[in-house]
PDB file of N, CA and C in Angstrom:
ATOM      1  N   UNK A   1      20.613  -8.168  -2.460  1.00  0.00           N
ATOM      2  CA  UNK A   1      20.054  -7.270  -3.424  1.00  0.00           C
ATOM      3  C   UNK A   1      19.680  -5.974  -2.696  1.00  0.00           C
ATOM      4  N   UNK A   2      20.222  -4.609  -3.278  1.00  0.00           N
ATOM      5  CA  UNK A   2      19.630  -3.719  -2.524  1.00  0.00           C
ATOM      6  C   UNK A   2      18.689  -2.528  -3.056  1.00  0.00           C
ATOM      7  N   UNK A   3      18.568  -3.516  -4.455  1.00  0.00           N
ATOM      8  CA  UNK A   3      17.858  -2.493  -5.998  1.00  0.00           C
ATOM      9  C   UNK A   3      16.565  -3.223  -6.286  1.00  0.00           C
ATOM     10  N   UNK A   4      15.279  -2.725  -6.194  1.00  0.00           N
ATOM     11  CA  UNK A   4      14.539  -3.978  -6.826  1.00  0.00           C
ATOM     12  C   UNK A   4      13.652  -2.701  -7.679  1.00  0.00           C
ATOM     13  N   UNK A   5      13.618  -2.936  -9.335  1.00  0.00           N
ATOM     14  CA  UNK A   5      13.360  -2.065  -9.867  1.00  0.00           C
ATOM     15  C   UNK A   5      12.205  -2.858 -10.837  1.00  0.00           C
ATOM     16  N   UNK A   6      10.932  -2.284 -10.703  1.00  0.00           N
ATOM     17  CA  UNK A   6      10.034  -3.535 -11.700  1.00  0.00           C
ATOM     18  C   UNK A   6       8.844  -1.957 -12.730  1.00  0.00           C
ATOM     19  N   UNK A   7       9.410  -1.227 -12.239  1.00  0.00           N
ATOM     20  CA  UNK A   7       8.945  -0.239 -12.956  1.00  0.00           C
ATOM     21  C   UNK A   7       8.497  -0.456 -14.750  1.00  0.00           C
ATOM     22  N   UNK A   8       6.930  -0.142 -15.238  1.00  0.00           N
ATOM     23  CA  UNK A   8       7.117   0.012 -16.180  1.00  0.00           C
ATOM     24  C   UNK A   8       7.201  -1.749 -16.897  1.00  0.00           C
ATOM     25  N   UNK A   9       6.699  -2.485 -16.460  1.00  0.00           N
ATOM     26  CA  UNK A   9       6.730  -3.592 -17.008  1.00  0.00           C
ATOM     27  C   UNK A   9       5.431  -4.383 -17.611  1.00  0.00           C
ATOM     28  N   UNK A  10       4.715  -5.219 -17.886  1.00  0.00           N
ATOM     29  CA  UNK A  10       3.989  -5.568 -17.958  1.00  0.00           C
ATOM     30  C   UNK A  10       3.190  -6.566 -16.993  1.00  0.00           C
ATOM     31  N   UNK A  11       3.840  -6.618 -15.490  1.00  0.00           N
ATOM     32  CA  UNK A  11       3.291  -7.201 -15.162  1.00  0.00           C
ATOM     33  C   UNK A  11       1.461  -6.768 -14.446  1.00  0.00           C
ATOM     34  N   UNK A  12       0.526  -7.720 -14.321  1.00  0.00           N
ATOM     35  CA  UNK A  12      -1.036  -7.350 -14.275  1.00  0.00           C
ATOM     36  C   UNK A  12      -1.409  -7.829 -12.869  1.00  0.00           C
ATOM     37  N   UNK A  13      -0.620  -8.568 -11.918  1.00  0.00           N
ATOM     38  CA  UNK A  13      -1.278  -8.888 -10.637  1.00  0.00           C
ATOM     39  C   UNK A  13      -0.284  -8.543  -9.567  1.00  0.00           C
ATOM     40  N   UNK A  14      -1.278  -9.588  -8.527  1.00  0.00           N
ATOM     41  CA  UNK A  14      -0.255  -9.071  -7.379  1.00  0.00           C
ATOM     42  C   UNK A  14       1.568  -9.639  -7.949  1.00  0.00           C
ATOM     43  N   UNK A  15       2.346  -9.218  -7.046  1.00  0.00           N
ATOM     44  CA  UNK A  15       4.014  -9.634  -6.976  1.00  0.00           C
ATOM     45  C   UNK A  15       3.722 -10.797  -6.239  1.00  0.00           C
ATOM     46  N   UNK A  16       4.977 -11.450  -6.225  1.00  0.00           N
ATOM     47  CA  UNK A  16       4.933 -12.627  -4.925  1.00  0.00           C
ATOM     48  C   UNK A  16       5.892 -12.010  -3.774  1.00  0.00           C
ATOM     49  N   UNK A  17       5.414 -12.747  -2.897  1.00  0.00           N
ATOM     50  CA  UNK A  17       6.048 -12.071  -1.317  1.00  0.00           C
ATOM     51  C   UNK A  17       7.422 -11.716  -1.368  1.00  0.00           C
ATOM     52  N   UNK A  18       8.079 -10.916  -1.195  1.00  0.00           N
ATOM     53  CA  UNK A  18       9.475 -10.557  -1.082  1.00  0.00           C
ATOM     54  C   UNK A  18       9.962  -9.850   0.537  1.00  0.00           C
ATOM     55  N   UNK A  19       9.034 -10.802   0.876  1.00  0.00           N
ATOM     56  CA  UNK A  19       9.258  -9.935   2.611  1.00  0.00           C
ATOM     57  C   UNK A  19      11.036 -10.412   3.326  1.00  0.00           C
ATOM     58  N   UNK A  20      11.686 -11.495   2.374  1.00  0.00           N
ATOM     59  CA  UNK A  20      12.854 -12.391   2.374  1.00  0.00           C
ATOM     60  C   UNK A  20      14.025 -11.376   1.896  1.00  0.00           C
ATOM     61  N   UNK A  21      13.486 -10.313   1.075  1.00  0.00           N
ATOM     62  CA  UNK A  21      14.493  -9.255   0.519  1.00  0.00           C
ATOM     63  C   UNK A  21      14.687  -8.013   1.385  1.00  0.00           C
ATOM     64  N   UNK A  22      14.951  -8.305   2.452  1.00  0.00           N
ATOM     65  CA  UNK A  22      15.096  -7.147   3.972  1.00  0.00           C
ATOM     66  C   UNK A  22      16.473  -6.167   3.702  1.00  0.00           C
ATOM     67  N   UNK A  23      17.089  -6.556   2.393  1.00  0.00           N
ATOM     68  CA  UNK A  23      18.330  -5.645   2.420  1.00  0.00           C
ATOM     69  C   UNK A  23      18.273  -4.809   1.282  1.00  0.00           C
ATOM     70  N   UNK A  24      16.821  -4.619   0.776  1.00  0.00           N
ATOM     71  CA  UNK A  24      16.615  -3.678  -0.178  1.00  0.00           C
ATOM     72  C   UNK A  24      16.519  -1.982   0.486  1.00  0.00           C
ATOM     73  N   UNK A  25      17.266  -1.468  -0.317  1.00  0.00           N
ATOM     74  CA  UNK A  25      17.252   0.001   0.376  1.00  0.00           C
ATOM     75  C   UNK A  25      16.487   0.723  -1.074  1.00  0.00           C
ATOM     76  N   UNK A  26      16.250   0.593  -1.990  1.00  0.00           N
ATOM     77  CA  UNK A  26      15.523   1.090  -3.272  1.00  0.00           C
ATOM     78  C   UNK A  26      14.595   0.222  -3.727  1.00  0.00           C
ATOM     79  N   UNK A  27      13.334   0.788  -3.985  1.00  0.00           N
ATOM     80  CA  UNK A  27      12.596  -0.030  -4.594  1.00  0.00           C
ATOM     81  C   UNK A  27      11.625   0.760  -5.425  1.00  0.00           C
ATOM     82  N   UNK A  28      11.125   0.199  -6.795  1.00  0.00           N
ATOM     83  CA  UNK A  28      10.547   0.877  -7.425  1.00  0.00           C
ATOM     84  C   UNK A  28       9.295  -0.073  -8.079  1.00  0.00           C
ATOM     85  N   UNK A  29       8.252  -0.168  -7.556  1.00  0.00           N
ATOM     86  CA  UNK A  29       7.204  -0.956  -8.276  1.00  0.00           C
ATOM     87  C   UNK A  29       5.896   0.004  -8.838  1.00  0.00           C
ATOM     88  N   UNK A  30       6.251   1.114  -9.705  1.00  0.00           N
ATOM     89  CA  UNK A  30       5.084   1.345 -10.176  1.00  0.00           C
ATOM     90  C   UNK A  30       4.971   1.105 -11.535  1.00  0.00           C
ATOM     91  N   UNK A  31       3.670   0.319 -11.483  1.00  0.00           N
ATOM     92  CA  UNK A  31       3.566  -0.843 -12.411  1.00  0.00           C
ATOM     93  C   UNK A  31       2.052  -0.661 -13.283  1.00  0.00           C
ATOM     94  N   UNK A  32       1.538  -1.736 -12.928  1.00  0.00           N
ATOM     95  CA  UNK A  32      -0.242  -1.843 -12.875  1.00  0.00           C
ATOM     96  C   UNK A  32      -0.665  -2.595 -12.251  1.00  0.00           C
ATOM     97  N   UNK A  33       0.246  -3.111 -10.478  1.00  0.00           N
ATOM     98  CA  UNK A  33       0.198  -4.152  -9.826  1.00  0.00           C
ATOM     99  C   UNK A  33      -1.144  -4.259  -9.349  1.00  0.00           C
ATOM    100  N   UNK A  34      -1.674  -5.191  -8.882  1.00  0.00           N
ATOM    101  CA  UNK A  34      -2.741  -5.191  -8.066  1.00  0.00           C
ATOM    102  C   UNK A  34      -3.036  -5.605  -7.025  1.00  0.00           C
ATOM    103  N   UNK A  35      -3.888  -5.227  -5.828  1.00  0.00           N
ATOM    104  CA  UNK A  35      -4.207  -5.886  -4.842  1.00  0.00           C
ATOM    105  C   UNK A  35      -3.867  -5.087  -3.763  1.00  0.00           C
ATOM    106  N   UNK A  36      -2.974  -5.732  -2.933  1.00  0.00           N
ATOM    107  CA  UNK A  36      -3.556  -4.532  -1.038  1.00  0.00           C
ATOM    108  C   UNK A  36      -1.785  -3.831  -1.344  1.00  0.00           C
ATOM    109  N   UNK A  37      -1.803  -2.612  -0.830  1.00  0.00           N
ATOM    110  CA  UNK A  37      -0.513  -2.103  -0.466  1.00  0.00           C
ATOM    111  C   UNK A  37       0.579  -2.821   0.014  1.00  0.00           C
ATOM    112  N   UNK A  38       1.819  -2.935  -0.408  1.00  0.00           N
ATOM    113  CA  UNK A  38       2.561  -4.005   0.648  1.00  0.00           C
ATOM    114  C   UNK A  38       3.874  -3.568   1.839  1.00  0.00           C
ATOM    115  N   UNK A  39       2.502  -3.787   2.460  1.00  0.00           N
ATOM    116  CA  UNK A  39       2.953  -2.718   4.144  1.00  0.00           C
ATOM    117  C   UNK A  39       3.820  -3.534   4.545  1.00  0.00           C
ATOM    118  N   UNK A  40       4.712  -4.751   4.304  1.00  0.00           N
ATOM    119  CA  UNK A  40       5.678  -5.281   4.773  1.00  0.00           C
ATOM    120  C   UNK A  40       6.944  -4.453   4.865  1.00  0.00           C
ATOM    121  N   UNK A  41       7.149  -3.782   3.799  1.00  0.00           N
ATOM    122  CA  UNK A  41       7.907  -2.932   3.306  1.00  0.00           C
ATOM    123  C   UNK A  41       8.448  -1.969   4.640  1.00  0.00           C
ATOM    124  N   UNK A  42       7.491  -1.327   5.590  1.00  0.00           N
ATOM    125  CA  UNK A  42       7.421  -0.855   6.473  1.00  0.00           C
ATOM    126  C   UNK A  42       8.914  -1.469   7.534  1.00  0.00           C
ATOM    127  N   UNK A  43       8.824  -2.527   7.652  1.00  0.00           N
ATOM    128  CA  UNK A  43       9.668  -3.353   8.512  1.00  0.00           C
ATOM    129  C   UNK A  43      11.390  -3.466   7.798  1.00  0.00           C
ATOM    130  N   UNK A  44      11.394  -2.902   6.995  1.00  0.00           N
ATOM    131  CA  UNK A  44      12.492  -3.073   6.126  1.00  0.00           C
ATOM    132  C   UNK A  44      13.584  -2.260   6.740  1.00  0.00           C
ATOM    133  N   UNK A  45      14.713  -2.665   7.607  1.00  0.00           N
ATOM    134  CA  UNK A  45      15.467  -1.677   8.266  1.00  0.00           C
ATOM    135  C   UNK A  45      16.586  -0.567   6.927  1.00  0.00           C
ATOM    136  N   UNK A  46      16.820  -0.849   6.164  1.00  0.00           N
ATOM    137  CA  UNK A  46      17.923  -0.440   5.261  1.00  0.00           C
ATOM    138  C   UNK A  46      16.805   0.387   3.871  1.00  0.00           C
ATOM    139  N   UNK A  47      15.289   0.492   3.560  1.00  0.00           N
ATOM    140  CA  UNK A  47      14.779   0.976   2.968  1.00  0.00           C
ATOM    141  C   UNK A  47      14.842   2.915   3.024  1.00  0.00           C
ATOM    142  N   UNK A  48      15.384   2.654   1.900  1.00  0.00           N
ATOM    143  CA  UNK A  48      15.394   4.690   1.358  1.00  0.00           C
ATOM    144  C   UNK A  48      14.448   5.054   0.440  1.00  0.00           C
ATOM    145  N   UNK A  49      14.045   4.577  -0.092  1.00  0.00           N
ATOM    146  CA  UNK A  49      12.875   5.033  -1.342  1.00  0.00           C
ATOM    147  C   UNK A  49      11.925   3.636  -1.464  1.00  0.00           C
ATOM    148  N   UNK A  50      10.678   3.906  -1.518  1.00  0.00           N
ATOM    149  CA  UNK A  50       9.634   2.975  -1.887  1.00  0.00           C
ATOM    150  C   UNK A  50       8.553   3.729  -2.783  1.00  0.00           C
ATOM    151  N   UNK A  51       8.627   3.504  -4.156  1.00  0.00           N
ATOM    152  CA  UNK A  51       7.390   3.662  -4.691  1.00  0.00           C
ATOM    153  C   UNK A  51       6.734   2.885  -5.660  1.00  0.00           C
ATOM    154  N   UNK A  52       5.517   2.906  -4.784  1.00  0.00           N
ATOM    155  CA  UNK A  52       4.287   1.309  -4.995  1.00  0.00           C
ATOM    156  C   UNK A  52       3.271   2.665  -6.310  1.00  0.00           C
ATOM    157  N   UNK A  53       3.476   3.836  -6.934  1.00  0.00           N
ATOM    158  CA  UNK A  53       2.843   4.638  -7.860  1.00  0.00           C
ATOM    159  C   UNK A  53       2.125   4.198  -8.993  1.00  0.00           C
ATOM    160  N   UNK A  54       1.030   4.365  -9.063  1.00  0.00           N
ATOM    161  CA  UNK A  54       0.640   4.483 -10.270  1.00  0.00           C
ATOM    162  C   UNK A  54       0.482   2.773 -10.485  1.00  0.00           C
ATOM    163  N   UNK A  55      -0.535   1.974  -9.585  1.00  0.00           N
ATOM    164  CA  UNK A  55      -0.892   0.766  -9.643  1.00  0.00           C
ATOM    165  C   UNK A  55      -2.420   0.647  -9.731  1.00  0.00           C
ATOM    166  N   UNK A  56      -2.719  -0.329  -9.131  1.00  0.00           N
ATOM    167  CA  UNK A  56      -4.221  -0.560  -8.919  1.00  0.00           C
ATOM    168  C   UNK A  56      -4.326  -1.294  -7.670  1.00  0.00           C
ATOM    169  N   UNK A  57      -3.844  -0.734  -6.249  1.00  0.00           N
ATOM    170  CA  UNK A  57      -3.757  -1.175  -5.124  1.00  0.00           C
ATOM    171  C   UNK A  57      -4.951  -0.544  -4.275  1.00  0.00           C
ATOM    172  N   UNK A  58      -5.542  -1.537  -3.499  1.00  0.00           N
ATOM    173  CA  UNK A  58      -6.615  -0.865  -2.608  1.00  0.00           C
ATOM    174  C   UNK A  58      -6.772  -1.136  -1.432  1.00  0.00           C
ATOM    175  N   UNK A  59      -7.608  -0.434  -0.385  1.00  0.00           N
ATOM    176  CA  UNK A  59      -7.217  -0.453   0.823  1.00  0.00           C
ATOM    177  C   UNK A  59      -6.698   0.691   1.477  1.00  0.00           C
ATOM    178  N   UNK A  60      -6.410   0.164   3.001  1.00  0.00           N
ATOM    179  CA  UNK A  60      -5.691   1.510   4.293  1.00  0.00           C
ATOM    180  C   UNK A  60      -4.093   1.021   3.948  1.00  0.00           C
ATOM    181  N   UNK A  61      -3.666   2.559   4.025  1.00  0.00           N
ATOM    182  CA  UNK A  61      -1.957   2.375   3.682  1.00  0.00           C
ATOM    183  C   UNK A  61      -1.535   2.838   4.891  1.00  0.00           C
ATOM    184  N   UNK A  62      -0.712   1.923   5.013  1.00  0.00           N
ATOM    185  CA  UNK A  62       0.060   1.947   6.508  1.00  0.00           C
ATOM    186  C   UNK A  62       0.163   3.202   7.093  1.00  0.00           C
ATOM    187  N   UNK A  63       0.396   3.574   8.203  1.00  0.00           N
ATOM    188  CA  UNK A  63       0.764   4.943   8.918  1.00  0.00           C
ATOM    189  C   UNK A  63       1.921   4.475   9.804  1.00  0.00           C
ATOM    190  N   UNK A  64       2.354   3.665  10.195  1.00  0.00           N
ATOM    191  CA  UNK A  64       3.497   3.658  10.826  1.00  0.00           C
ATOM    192  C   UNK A  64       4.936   3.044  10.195  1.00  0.00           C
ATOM    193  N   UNK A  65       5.828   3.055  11.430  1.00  0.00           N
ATOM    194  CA  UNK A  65       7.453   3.276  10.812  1.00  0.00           C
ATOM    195  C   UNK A  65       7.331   3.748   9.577  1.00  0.00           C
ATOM    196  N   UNK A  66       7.868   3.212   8.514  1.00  0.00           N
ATOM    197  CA  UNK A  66       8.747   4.118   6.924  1.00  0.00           C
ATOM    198  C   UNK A  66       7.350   4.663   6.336  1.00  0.00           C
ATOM    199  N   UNK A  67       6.175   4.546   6.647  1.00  0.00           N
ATOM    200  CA  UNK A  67       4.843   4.867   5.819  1.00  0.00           C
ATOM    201  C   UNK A  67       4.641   6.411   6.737  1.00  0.00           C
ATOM    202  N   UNK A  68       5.779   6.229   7.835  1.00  0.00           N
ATOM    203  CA  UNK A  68       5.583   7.900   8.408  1.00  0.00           C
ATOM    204  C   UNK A  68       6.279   9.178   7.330  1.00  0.00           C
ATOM    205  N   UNK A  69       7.073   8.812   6.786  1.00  0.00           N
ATOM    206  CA  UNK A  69       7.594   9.640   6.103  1.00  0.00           C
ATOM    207  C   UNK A  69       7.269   9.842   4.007  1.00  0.00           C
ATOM    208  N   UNK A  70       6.730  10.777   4.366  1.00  0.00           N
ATOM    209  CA  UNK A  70       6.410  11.000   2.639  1.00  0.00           C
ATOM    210  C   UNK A  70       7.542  11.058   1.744  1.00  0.00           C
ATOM    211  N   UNK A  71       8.461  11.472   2.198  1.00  0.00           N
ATOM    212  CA  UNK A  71       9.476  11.670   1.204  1.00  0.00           C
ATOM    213  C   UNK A  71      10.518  10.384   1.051  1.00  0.00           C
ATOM    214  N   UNK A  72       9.822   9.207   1.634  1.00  0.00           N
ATOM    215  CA  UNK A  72      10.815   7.980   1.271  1.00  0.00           C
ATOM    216  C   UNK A  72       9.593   6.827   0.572  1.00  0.00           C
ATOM    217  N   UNK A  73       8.761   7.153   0.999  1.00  0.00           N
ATOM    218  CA  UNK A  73       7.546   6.440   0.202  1.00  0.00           C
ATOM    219  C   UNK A  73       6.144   7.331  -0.608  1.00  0.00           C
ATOM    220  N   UNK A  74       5.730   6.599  -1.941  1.00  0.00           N
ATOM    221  CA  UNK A  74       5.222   7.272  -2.923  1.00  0.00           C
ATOM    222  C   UNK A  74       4.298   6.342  -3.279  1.00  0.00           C
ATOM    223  N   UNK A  75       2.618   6.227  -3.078  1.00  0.00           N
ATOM    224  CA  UNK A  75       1.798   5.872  -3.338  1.00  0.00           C
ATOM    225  C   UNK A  75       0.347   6.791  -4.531  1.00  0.00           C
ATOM    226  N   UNK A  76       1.256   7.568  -4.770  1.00  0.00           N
ATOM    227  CA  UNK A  76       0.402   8.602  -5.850  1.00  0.00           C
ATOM    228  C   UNK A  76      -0.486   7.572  -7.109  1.00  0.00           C
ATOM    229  N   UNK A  77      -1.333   7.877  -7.524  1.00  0.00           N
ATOM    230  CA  UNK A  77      -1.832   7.542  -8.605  1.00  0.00           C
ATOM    231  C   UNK A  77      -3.061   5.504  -8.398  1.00  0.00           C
ATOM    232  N   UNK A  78      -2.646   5.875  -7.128  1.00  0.00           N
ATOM    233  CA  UNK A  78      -3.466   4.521  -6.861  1.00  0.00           C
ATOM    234  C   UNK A  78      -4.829   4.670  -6.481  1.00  0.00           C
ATOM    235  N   UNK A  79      -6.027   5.209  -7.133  1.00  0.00           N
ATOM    236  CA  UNK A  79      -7.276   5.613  -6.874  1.00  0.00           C
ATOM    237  C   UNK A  79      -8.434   5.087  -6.142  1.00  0.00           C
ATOM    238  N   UNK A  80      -7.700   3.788  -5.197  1.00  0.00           N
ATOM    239  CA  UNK A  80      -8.552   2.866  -4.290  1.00  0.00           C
ATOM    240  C   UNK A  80      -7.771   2.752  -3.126  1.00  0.00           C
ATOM    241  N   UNK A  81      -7.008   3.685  -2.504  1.00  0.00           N
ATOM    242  CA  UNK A  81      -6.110   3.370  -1.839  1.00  0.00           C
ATOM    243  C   UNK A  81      -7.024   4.623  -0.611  1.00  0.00           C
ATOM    244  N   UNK A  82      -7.221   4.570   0.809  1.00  0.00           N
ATOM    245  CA  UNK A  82      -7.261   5.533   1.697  1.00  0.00           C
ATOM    246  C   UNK A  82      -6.227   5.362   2.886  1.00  0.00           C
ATOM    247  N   UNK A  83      -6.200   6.552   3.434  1.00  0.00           N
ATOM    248  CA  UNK A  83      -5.801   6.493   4.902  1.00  0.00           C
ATOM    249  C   UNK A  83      -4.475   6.973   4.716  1.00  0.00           C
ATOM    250  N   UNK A  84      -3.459   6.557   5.638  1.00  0.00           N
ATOM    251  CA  UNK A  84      -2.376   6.935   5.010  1.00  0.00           C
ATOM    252  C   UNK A  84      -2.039   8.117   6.310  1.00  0.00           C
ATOM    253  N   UNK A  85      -0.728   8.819   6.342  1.00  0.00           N
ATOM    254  CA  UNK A  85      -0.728  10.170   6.971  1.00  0.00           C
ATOM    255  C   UNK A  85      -0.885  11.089   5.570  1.00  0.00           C
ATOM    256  N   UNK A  86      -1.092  12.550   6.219  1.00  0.00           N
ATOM    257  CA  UNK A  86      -1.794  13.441   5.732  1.00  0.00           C
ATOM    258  C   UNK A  86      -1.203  13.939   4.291  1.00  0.00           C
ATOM    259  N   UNK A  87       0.033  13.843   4.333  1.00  0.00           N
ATOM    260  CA  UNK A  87       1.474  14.635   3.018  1.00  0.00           C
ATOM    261  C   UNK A  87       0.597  13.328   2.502  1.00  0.00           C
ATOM    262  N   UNK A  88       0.401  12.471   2.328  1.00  0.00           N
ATOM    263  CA  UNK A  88       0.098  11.411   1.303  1.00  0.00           C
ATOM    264  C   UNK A  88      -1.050  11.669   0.255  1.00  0.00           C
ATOM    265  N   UNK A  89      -2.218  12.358   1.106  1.00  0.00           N
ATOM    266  CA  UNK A  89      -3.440  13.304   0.496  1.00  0.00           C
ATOM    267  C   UNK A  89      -4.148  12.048  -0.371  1.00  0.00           C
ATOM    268  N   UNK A  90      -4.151  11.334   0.650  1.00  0.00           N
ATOM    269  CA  UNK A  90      -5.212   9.737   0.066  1.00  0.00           C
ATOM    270  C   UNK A  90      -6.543  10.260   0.959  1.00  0.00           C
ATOM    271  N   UNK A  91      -7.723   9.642   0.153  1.00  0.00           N
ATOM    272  CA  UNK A  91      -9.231  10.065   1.043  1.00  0.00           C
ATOM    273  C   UNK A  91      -9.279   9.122   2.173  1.00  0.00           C
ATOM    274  N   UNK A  92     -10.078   9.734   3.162  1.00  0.00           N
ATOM    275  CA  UNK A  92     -10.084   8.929   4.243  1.00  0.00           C
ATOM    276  C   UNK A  92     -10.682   7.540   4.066  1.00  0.00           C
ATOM    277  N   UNK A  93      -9.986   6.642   5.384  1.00  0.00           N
ATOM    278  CA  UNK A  93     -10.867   5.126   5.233  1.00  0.00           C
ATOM    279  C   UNK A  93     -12.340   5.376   6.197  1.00  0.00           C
ATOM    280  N   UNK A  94     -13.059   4.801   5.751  1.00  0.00           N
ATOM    281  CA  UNK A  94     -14.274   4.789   6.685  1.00  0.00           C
ATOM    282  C   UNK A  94     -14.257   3.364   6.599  1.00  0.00           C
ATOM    283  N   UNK A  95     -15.153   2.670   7.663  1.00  0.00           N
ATOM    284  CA  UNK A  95     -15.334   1.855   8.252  1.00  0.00           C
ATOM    285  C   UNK A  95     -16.246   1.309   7.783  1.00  0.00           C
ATOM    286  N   UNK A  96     -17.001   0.009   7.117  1.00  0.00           N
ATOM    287  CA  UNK A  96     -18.096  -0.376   6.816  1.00  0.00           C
ATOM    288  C   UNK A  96     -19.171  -1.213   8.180  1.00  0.00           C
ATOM    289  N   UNK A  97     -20.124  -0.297   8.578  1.00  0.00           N
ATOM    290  CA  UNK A  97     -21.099  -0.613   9.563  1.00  0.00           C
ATOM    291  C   UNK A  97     -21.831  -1.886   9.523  1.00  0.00           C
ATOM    292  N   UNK A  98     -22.131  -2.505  10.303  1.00  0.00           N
ATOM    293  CA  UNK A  98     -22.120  -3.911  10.365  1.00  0.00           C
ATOM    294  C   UNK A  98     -24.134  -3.748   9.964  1.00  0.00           C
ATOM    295  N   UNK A  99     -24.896  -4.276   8.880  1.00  0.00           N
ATOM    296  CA  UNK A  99     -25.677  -4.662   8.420  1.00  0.00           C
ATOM    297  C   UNK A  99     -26.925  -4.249   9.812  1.00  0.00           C
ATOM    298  N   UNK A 100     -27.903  -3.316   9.700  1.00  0.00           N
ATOM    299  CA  UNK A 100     -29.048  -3.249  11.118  1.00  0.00           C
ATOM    300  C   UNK A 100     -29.995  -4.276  10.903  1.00  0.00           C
ATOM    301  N   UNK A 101     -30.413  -4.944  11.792  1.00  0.00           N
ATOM    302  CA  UNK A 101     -31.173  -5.730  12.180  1.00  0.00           C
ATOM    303  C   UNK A 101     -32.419  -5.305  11.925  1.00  0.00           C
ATOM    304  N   UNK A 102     -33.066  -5.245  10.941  1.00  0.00           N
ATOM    305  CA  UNK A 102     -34.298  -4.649  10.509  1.00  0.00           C
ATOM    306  C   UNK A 102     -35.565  -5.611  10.772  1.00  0.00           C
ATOM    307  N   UNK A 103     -35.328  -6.985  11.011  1.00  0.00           N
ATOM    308  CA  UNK A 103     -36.628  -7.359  11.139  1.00  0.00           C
ATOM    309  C   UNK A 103     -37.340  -7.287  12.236  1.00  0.00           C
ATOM    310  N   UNK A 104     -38.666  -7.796  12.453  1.00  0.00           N
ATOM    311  CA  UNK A 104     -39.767  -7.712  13.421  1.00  0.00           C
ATOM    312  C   UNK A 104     -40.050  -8.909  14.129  1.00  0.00           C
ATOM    313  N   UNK A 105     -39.402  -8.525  15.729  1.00  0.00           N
ATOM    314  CA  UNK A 105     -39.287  -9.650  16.960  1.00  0.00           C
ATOM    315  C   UNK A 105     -40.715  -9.629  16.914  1.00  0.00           C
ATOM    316  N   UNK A 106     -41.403 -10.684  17.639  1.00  0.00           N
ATOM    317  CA  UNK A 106     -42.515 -10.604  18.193  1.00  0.00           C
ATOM    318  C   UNK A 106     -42.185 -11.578  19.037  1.00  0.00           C
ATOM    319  N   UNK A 107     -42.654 -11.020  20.117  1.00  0.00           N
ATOM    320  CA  UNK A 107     -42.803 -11.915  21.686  1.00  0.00           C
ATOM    321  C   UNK A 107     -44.111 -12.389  21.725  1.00  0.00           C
TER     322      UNK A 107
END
């Protein structure tokens, strides 16, 4: 398969893993999918277009291999999504600080 087109459908959650479909060079999932970005995609040697648009995906979006280039991947419209390189114009990820130790030692 080198077409995987789910655009526009009704589906409401995550997809199931398709990390098995390595000879997709098109892909189009903007949907109302949900859940983390799927940075597998990244590893895909034969991928020309990826757009995960206009979902409900959240989380840091990959920055390396195919997530380097804006013009083969399209994450627009996903409003929980950070990080990313810069052409992507997602808000930054910050880091959540680990809880301070507020109570009172006594020796």
């Amino acid at each position: 398969m080198e077409n995987l087109y789910l655009r526009e459908n009704f589906f409401y959650r995550e997809i199931p893993d398709i990390r098995g479909l390595v000879g997709l060079k098109r892909v189009d999932l903007s949907n109302n999918i949900s859940g983390s970005i799927l940075g597998y995609f990244s590893s895909f040697p034969l991928l020309e277009y990826l757009n995960q648009s206009n979902n409900n995906f959240e989380g840091r979006v990959p920055t390396k291999a195919k997530f380097q280039n804006s013009s083969l991947v399209s994450v627009s419209g996903n409003n929980n999504l950070c990080g990313g390189i810069k052409d992507l114009k997602l808000k930054p990820c910050f880091e959540i600080a680990p809880p301070m130790d507020t109570s009172v030692h006594l020796f």
